[in-house]
Protein backbone atom coordinates (compact mmCIF):
# COMPACT_ATOMS: atom_id res chain seq x y z
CA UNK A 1 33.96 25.34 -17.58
CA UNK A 2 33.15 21.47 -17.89
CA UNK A 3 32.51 21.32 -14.28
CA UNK A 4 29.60 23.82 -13.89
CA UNK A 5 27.96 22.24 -16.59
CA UNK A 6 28.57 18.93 -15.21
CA UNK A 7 27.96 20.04 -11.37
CA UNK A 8 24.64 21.61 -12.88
CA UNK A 9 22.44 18.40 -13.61
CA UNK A 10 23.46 17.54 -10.15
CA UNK A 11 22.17 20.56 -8.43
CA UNK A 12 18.95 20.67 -10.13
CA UNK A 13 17.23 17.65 -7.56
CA UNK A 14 18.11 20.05 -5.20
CA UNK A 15 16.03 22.74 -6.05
CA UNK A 16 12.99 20.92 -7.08
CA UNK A 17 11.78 20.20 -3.45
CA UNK A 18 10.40 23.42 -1.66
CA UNK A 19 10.87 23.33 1.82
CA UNK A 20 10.91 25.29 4.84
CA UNK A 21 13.11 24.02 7.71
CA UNK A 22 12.20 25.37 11.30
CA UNK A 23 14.01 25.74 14.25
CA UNK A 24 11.58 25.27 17.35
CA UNK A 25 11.78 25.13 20.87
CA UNK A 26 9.35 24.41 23.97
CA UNK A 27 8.51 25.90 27.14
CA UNK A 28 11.03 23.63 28.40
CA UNK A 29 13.72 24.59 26.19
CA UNK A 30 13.84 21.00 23.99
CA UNK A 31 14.53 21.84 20.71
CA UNK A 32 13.17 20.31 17.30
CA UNK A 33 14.19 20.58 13.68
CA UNK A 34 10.84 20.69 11.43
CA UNK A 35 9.77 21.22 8.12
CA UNK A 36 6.19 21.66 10.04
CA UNK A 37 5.82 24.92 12.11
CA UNK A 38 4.33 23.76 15.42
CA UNK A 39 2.34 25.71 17.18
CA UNK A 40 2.37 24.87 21.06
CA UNK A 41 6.28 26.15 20.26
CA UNK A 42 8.67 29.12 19.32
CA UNK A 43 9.68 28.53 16.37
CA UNK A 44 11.69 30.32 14.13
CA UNK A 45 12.45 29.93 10.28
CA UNK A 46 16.12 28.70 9.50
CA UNK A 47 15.80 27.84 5.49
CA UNK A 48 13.41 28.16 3.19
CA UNK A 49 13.75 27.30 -1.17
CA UNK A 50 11.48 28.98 -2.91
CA UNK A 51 9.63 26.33 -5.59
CA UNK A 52 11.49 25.81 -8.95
CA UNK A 53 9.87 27.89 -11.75
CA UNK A 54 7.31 25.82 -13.94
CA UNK A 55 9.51 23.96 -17.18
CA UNK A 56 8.24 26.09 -20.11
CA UNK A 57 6.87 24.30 -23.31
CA UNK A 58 5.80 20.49 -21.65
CA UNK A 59 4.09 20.45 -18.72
CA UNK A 60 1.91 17.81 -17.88
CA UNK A 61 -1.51 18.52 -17.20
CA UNK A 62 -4.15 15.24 -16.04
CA UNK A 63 -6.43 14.25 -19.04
CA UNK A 64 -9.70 15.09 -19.30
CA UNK A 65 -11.70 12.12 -18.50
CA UNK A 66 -13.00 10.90 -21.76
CA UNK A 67 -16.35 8.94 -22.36
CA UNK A 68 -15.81 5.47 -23.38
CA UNK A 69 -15.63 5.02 -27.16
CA UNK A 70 -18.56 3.52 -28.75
CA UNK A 71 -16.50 0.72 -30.38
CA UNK A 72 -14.82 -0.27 -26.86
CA UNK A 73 -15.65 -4.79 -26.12
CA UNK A 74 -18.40 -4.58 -23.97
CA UNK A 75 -20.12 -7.85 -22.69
CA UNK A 76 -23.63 -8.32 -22.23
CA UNK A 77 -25.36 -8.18 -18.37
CA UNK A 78 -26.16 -11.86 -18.89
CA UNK A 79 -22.84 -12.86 -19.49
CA UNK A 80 -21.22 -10.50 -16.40
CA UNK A 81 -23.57 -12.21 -14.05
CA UNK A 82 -22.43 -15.64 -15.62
CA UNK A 83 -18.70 -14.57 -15.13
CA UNK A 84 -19.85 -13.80 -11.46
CA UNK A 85 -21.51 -17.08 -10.85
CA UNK A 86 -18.52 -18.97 -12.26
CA UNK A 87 -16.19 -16.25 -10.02
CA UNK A 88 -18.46 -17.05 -6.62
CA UNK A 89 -18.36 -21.10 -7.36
CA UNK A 90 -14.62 -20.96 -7.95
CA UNK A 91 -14.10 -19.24 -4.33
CA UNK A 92 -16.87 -21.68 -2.94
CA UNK A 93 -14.78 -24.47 -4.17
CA UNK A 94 -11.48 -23.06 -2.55
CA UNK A 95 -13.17 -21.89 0.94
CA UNK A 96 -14.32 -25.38 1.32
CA UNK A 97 -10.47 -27.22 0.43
CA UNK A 98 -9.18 -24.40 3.03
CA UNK A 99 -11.51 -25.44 5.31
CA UNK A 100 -10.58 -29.18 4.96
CA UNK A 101 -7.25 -28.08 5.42
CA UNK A 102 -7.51 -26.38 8.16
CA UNK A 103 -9.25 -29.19 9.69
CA UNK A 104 -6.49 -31.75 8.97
CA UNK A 105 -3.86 -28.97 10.50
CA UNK A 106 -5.82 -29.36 13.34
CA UNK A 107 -5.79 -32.64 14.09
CA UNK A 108 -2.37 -32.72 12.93
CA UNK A 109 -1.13 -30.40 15.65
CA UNK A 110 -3.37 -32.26 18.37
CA UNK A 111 -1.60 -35.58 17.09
CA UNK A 112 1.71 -34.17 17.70
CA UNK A 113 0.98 -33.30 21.22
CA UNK A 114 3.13 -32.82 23.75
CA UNK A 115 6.32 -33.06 21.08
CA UNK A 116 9.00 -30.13 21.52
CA UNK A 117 8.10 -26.53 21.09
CA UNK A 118 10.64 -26.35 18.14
CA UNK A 119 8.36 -29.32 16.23
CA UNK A 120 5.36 -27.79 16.71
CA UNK A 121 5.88 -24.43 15.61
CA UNK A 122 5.66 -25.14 11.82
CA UNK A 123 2.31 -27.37 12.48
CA UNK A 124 0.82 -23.93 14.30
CA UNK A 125 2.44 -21.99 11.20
CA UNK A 126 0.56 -24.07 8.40
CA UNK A 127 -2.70 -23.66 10.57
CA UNK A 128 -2.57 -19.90 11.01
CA UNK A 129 -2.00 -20.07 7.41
CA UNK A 130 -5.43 -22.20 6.21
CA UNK A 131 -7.11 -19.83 8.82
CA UNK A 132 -5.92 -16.63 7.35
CA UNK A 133 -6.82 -18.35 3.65
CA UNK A 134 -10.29 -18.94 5.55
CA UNK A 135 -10.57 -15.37 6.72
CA UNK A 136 -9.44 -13.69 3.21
CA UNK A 137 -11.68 -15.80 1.04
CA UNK A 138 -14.96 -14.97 2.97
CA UNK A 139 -13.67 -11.21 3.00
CA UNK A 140 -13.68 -12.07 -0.95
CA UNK A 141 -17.13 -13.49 -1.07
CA UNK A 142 -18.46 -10.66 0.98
CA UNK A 143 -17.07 -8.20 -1.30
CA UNK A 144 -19.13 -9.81 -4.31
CA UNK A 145 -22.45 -8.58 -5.42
């Protein structure tokens, strides 16, 4: 008696996914196991679980989207566009050290020259990297207003 009601909880994962499993096969006799019926193909149904019954007493239903409360912080339109002038100079700032950077990377690798492949690689590595910091922080100051 212990065991079915240990063996139970167990089960239960088992019948919460609803699935249909097909069996389908081609004009050229290939055969595929789906849980999508295909259509170019005969296919023919060899399980199906019906959905689990809906848990009485707490569902979950999504929220109503509420209005925002009267006495929720707001700040004024003067001080958002100061907060997006400070935002803008910050990335300014950091495009032009990434740029310096990837300057110096350059003219690190070309100093290195003809050195082994193995020596290089990490000199290439840390320039794709200030590039890629290039790239993402003008995607950043595109994306401002």
């Amino acid at each position: 008696m212990k065991t079915i009601f240990l063996a139970i909880p167990l089960l239960l994962p088992l019948t919460a996914a609803a699935n249909t499993l097909y069996k389908c096969t081609d004009d050229s006799g290939v055969v595929l196991y789906t849980n999508q019926k295909t259509p170019k193909k005969s296919c023919t149904v060899l399980s199906q679980q019906a959905p689990p019954p809906p848990v009485s007493g707490g569902t979950k239903q999504r929220a109503a989207v509420a209005p925002t409360p009267g006495d929720f912080p707001r700040i004024s339109g003067t001080e958002q566009k100061a907060r997006d002038s400070d935002r803008r100079a910050i990335l300014d700032k950091e495009l032009a050290n990434e740029l310096q950077n990837v300057e110096k990377a350059k003219k690190t690798l070309f100093e290195a020259g003809n050195q082994s492949p193995d020596k290089l690689q990490p000199l290439r590595d840390t320039l794709a990297l200030h590039e890629r910091n290039v790239e993402s922080l003008k995607k950043e100051l595109g994306n401002l207003r």
